[in-house]
N, C-alpha and C. Protein backbone atom coordinates (compact mmCIF):
# COMPACT_ATOMS: atom_id res chain seq x y z
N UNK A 1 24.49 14.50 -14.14
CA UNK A 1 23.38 13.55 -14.06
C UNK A 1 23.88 12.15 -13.75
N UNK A 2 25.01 12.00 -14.50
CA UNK A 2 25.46 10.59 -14.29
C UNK A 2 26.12 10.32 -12.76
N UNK A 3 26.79 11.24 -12.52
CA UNK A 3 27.20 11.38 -10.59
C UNK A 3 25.87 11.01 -10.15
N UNK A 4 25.15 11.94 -9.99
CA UNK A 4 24.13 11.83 -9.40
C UNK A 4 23.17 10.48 -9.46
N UNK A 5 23.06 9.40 -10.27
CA UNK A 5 22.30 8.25 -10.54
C UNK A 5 23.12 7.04 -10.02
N UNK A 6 24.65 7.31 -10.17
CA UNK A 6 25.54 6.75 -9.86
C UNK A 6 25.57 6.67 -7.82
N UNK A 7 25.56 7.47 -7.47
CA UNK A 7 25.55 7.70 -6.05
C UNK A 7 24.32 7.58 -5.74
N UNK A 8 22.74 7.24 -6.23
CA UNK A 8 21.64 7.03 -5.90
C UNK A 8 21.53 6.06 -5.74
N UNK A 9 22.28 5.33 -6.97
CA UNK A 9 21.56 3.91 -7.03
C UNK A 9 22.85 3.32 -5.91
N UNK A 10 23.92 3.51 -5.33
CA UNK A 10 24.67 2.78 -4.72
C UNK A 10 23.86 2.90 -3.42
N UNK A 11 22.69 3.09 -3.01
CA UNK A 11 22.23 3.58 -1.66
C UNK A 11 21.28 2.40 -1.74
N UNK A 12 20.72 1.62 -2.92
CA UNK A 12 19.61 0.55 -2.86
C UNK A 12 20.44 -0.45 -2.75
N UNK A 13 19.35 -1.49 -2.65
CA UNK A 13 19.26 -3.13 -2.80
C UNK A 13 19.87 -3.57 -3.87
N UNK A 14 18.67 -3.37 -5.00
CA UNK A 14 18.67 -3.79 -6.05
C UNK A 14 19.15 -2.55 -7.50
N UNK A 15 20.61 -2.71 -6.89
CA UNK A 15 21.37 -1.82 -8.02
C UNK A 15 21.01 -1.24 -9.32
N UNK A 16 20.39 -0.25 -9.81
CA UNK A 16 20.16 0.09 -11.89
C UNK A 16 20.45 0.90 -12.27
N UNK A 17 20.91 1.37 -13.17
CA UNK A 17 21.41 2.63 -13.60
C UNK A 17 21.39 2.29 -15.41
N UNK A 18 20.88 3.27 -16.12
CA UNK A 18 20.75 2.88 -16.98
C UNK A 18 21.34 4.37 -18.07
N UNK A 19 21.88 4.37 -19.05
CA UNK A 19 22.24 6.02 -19.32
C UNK A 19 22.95 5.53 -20.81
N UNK A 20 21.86 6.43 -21.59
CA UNK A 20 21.73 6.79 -23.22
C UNK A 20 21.87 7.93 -23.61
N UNK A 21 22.92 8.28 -24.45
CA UNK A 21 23.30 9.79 -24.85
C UNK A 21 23.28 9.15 -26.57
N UNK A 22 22.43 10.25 -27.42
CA UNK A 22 22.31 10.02 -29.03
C UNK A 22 22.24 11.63 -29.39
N UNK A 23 22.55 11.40 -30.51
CA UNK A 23 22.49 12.68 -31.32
C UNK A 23 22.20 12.55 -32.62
N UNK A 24 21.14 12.79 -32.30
CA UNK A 24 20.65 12.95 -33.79
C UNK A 24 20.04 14.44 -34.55
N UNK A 25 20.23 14.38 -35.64
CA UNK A 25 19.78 15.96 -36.70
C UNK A 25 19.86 16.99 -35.81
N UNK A 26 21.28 16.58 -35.01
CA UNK A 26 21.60 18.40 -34.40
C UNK A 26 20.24 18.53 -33.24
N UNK A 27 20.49 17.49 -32.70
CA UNK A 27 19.57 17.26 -31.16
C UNK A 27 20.11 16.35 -30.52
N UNK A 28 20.58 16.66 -29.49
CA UNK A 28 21.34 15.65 -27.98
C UNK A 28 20.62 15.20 -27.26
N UNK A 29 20.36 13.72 -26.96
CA UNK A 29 19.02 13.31 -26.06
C UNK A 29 20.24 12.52 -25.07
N UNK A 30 19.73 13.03 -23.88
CA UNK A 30 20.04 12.21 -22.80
C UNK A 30 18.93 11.75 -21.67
N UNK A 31 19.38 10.08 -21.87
CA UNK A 31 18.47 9.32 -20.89
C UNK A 31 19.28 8.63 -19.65
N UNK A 32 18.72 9.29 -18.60
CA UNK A 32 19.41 8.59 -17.40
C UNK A 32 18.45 7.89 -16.14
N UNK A 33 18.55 6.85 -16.15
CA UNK A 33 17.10 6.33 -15.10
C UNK A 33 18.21 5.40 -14.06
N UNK A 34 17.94 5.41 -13.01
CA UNK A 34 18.67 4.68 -11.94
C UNK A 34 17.71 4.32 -11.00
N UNK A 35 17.90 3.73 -9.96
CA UNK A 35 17.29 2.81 -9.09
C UNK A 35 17.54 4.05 -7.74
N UNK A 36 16.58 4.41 -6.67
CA UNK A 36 17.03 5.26 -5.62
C UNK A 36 16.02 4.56 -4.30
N UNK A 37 16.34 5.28 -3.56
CA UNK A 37 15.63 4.84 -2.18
C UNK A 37 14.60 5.31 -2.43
N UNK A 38 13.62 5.82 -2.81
CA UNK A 38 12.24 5.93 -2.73
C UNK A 38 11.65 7.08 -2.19
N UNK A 39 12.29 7.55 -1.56
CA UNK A 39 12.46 9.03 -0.83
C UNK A 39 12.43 9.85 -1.60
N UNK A 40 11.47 11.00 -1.90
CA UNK A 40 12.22 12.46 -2.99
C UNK A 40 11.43 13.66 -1.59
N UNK A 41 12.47 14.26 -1.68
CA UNK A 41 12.21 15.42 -0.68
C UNK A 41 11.82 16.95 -1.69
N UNK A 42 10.41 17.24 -1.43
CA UNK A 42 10.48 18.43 -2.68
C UNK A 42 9.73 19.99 -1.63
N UNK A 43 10.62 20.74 -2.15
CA UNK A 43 9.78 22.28 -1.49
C UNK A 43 9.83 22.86 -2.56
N UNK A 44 8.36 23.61 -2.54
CA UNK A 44 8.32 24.90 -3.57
C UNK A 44 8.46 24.23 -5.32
N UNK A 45 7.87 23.21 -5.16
CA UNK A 45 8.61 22.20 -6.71
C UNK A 45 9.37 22.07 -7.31
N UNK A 46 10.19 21.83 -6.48
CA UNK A 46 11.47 21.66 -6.07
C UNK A 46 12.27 20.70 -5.73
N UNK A 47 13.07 19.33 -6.54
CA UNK A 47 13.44 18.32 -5.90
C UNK A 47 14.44 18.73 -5.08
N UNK A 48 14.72 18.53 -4.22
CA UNK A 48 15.65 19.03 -2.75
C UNK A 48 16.85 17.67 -3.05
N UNK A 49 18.31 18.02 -2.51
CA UNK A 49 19.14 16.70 -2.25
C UNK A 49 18.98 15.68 -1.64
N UNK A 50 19.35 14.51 -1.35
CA UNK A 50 19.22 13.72 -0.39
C UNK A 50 20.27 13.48 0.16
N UNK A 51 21.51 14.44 -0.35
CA UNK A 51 22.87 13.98 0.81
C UNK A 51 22.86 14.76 1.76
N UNK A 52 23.26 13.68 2.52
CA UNK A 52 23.33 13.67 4.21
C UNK A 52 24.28 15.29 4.09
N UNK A 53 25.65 15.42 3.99
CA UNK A 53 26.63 16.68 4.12
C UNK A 53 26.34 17.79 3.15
N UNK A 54 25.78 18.48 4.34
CA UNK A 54 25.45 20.26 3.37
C UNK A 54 26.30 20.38 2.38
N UNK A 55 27.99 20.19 2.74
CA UNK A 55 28.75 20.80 1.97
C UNK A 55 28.87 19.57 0.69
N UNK A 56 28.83 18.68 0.69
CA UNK A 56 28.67 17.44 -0.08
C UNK A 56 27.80 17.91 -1.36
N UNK A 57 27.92 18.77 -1.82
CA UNK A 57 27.32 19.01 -3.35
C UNK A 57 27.84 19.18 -4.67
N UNK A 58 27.44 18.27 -5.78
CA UNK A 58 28.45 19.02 -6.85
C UNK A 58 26.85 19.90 -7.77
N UNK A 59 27.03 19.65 -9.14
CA UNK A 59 26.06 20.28 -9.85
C UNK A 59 24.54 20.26 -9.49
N UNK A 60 23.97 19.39 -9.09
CA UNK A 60 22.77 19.05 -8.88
C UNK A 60 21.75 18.82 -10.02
N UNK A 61 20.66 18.78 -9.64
CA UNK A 61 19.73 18.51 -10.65
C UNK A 61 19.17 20.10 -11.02
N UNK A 62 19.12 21.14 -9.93
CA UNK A 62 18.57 21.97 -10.44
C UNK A 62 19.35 22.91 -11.22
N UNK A 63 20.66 22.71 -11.16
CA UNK A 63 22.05 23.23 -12.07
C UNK A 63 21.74 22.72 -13.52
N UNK A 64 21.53 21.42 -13.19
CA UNK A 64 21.35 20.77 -14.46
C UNK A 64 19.99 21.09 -15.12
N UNK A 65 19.22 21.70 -14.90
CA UNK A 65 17.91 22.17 -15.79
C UNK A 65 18.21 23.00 -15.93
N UNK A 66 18.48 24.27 -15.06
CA UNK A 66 19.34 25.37 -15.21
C UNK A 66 20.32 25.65 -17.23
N UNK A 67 21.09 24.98 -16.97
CA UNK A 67 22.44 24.80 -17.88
C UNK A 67 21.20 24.34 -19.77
N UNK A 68 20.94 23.37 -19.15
CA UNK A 68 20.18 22.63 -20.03
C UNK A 68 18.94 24.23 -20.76
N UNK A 69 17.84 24.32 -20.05
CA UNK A 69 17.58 25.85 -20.28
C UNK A 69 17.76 27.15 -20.91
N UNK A 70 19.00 27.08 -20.38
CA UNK A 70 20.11 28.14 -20.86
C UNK A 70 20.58 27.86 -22.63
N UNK A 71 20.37 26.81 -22.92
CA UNK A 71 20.19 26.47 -24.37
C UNK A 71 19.16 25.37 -25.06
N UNK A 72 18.02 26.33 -24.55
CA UNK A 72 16.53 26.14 -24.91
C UNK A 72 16.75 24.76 -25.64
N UNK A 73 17.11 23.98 -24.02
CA UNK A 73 16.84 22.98 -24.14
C UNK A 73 15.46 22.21 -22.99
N UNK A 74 14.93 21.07 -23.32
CA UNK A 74 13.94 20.86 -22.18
C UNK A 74 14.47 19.35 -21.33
N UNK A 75 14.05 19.52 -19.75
CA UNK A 75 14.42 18.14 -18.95
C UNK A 75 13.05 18.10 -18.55
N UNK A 76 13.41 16.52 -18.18
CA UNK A 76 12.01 16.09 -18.17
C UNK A 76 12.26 14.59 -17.11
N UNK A 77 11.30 14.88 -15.50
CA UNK A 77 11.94 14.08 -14.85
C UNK A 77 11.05 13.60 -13.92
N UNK A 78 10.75 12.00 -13.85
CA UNK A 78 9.82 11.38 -13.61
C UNK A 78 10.81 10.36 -12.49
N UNK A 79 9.60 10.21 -11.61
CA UNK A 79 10.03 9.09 -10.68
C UNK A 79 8.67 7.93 -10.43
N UNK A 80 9.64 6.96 -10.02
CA UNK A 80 8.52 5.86 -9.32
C UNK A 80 8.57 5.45 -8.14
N UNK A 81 8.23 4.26 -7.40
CA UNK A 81 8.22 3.65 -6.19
C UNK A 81 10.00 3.68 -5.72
N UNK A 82 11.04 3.29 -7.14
CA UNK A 82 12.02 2.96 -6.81
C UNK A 82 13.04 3.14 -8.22
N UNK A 83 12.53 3.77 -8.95
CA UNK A 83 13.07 4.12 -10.19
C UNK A 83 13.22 5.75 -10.81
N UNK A 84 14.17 6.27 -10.58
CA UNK A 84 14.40 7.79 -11.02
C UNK A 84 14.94 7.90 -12.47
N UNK A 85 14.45 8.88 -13.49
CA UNK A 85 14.42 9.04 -14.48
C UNK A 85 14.48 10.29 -15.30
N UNK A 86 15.69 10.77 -15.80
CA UNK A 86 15.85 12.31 -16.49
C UNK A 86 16.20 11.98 -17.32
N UNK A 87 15.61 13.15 -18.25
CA UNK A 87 15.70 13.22 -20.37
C UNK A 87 15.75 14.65 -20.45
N UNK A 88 16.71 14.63 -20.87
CA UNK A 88 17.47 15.98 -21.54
C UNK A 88 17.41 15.94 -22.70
N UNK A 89 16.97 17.07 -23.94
CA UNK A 89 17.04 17.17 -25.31
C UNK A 89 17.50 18.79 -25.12
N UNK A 90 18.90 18.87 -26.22
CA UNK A 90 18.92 19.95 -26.21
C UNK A 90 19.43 20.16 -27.75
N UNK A 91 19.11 21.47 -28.61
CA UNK A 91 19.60 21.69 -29.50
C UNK A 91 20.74 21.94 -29.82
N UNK A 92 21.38 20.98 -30.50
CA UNK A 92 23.00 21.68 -30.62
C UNK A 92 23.48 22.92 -31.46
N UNK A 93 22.78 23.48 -32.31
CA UNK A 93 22.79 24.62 -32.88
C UNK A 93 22.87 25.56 -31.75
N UNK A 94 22.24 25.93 -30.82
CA UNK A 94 21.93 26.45 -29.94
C UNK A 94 23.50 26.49 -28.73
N UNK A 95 23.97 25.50 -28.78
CA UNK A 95 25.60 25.53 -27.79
C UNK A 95 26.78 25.93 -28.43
N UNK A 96 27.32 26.83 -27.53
CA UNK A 96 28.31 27.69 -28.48
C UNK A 96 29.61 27.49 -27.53
């Protein structure tokens, strides 16, 4: 997530990246909101990449709900005009 906000926001103007990891009572919250071009490309509801090189991929976002999932955890991911935003809570009981 953090690659990914990191390499978004280097594509704007006006640089943000913002990223909160807490744990509390055996629950992991991660907040990551960055600044992006404004662009979201989606099929099938589906956020799609925006890098230019096919082969240019590491985890992605849909790896990352994926993973997250996989220990009934929930993401949760909102955009704006110019502001991208993912929250991850996952149970740590649950990661082995």
């Amino acid at each position: 997530l953090l690659d990914n906000a990191i390499e978004a926001a280097r594509q704007t103007d006006e640089k943000y990246l913002s990223f909160k990891m807490t744990l509390e009572k055996g629950v992991l919250f991660i907040d990551v909101a960055n600044s992006y071009c404004g662009v979201i490309k989606i099929r099938e509801s589906k956020i799609l990449t925006s890098k230019r090189d096919p082969g240019d991929h590491g985890f992605g976002l849909e790896s990352v709900q994926e993973i997250v999932r996989k220990h009934d955890g929930v993401t949760d991911v909102t955009y704006g005009r110019d502001t991208f935003k993912v929250r991850v809570m996952i149970y740590m009981k649950s990661v082995r």
